[in-house]
C-alpha atoms as a PDB file:
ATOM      1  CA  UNK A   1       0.000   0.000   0.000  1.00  0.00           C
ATOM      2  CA  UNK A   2       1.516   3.347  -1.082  1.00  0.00           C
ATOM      3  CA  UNK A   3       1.931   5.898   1.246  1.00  0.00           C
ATOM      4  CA  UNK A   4       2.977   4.628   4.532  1.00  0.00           C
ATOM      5  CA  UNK A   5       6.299   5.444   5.827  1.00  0.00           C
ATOM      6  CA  UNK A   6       8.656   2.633   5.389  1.00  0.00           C
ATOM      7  CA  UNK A   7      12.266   3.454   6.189  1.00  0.00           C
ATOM      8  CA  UNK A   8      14.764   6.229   7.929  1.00  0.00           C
ATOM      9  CA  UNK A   9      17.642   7.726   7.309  1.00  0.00           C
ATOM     10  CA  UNK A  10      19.621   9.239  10.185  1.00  0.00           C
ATOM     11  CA  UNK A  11      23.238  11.707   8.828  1.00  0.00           C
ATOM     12  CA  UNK A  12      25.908  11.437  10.454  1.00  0.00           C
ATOM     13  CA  UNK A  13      29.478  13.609  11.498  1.00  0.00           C
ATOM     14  CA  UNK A  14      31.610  10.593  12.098  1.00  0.00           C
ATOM     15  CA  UNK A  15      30.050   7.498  11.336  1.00  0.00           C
ATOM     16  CA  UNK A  16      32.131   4.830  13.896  1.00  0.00           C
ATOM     17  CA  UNK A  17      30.905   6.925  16.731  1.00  0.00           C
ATOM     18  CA  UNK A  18      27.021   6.909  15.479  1.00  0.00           C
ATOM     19  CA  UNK A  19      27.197   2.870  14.953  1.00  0.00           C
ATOM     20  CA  UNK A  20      28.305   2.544  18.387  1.00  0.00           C
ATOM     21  CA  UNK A  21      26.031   5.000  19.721  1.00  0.00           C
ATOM     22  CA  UNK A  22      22.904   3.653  18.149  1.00  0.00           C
ATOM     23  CA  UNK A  23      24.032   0.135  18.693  1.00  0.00           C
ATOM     24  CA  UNK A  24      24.543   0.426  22.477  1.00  0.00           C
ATOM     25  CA  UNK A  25      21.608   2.879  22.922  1.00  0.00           C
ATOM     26  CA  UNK A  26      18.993   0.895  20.721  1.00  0.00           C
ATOM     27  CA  UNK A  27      20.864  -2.665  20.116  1.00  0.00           C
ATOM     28  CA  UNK A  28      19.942  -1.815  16.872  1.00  0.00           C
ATOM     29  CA  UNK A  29      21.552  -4.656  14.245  1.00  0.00           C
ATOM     30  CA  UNK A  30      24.013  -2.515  11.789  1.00  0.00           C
ATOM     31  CA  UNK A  31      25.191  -3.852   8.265  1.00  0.00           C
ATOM     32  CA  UNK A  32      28.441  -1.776   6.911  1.00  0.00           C
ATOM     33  CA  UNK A  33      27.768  -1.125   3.030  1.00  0.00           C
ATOM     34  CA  UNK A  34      31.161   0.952   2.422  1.00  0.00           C
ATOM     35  CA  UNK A  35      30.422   0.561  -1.612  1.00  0.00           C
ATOM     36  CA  UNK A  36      27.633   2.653  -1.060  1.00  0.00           C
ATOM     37  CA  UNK A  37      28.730   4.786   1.679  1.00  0.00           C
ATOM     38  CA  UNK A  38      25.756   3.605   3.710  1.00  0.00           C
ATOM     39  CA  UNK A  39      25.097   1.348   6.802  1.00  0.00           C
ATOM     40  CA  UNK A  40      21.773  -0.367   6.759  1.00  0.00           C
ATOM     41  CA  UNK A  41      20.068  -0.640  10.360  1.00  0.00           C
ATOM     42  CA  UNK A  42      17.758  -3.227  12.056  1.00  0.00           C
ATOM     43  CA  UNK A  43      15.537  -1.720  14.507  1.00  0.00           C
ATOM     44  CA  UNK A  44      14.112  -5.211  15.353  1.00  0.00           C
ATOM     45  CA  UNK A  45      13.912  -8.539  14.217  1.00  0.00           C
ATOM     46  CA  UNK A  46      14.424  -8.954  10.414  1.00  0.00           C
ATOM     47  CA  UNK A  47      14.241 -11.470   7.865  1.00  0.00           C
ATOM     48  CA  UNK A  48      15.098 -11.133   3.566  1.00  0.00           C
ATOM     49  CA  UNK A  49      11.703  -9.269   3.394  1.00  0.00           C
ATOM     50  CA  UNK A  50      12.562  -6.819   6.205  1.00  0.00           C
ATOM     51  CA  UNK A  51      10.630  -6.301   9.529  1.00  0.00           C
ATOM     52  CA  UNK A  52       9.406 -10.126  10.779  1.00  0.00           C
ATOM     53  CA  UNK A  53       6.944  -8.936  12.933  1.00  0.00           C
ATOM     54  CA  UNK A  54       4.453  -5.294  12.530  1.00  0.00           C
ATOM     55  CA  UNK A  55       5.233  -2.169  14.775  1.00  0.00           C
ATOM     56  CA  UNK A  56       8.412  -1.074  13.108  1.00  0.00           C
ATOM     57  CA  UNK A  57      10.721   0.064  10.478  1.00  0.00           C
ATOM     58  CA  UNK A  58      14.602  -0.741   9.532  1.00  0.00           C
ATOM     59  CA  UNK A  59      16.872   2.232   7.763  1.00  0.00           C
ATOM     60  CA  UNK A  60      19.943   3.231   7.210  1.00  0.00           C
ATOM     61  CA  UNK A  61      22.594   5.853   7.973  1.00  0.00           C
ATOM     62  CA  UNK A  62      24.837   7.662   5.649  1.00  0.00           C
ATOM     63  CA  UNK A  63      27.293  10.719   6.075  1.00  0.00           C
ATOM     64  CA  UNK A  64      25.524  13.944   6.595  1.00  0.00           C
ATOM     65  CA  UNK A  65      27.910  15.511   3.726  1.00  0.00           C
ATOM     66  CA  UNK A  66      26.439  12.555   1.458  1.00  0.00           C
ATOM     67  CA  UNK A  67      22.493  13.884   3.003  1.00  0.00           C
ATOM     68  CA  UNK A  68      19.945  15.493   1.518  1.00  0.00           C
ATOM     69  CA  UNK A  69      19.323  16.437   4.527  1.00  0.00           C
ATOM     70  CA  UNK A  70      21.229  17.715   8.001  1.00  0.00           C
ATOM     71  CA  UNK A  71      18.923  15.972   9.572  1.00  0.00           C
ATOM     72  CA  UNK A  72      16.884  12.635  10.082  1.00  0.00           C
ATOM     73  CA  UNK A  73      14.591  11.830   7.112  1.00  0.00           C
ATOM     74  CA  UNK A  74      11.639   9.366   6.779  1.00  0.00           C
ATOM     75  CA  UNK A  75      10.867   7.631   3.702  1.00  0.00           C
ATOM     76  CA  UNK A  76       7.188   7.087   2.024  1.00  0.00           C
ATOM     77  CA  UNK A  77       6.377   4.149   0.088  1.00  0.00           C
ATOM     78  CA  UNK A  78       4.671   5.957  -3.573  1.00  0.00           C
ATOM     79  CA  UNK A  79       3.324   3.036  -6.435  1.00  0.00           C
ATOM     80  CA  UNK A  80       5.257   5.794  -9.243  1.00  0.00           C
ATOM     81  CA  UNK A  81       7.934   8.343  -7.967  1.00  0.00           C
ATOM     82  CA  UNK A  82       7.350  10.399 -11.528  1.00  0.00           C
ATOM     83  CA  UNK A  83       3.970  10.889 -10.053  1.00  0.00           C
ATOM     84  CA  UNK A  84       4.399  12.055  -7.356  1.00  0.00           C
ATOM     85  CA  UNK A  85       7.129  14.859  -8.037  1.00  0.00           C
ATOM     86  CA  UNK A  86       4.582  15.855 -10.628  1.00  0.00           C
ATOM     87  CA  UNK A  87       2.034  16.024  -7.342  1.00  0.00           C
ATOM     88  CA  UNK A  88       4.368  17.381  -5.000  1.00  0.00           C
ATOM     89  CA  UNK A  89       5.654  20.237  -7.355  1.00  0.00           C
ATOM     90  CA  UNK A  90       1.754  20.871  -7.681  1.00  0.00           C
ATOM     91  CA  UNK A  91       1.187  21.268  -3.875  1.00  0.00           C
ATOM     92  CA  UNK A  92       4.370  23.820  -3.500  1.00  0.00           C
ATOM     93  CA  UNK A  93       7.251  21.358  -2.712  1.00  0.00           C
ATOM     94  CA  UNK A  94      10.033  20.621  -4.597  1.00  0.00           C
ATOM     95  CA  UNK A  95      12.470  17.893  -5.775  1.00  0.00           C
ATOM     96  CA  UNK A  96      15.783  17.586  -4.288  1.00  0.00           C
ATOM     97  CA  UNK A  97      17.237  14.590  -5.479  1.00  0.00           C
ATOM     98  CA  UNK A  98      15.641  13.491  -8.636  1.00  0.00           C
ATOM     99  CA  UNK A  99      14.449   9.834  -9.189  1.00  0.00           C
ATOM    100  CA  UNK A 100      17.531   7.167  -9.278  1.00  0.00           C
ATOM    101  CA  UNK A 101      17.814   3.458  -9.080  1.00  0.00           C
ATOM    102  CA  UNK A 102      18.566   1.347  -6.519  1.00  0.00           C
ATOM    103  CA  UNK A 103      20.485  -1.439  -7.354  1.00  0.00           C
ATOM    104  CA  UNK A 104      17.861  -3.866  -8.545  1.00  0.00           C
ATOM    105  CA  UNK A 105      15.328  -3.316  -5.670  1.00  0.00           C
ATOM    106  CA  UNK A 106      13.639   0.282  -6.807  1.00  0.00           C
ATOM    107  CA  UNK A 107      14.036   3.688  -7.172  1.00  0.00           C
ATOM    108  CA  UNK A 108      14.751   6.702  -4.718  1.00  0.00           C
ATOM    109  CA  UNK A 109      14.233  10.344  -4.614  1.00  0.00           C
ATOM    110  CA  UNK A 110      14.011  13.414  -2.050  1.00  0.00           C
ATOM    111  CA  UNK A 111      11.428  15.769  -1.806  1.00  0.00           C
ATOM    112  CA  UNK A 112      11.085  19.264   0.070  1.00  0.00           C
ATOM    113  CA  UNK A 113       7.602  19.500   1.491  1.00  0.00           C
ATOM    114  CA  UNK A 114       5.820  22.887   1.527  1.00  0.00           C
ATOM    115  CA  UNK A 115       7.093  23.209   5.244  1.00  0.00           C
ATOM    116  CA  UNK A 116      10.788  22.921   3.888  1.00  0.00           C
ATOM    117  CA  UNK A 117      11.267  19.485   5.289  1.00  0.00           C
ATOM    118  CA  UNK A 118      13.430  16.940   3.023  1.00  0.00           C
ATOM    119  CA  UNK A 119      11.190  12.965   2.740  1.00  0.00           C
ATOM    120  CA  UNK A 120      12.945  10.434   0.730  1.00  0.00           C
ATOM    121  CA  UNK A 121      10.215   8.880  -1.847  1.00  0.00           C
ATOM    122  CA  UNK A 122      10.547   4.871  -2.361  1.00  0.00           C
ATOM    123  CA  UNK A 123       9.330   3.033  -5.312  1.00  0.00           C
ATOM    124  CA  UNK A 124       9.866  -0.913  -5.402  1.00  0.00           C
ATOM    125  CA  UNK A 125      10.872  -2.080  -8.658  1.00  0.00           C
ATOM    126  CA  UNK A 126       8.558  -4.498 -10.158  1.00  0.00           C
ATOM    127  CA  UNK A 127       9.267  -7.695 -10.727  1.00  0.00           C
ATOM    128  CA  UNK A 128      11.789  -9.205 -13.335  1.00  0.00           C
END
């Protein structure tokens, strides 16, 4: 269902010191992706479809230089990103990141709401 928030993204200054500090504080599960320049977290029990049980969501972490953002962003699930940046730009926001892939899982993109706020759009690639 489009819509719903389904990932986070949380910048960081000096990203040993946030792994630990999330890790310890949360015993959040962090996975080290240094091709990408990104650290994918699990916030609670996950399996190769994500989240194993309802009530949360998994992210990631990534350098705040390397952000959209300086600070934490959530990401909607949308059924076509084109779409909505058409919709958003409609409604007084803007596009920030245009539309790339995502390896072969989707497509990503960053929006500023009309509150100046930076959301990271997700759009699951359909099947091969």
């Amino acid at each position: 269902m489009s819509g719903r928030v389904v990932h986070f993204e949380i910048p960081h200054d000096d990203g040993e010191r946030a792994r630990r500090f999330y890790q310890e504080a949360f015993g959040w599960q962090l996975q080290e992706m240094p091709e990408m320049n990104y650290t994918l977290v699990s916030s609670g029990p996950s399996g190769q479809q994500g989240p194993a049980e309802p009530g949360f969501i998994n992210g990631g972490m990534m350098a705040r230089q390397g952000s959209p953002s300086p600070g934490p962003i959530v990401v909607v699930d949308v059924d076509s990103i084109d779409d909505t940046l058409t919709t958003v730009d409609a409604l007084g926001g803007s596009t920030v990141v245009p539309k790339q892939p995502v390896g072969a899982m989707g497509f990503t993109a960053y929006i500023r709401d009309s509150e100046g706020n930076v959301v990271g759009l997700w759009e699951t690639a359909a099947p091969a």
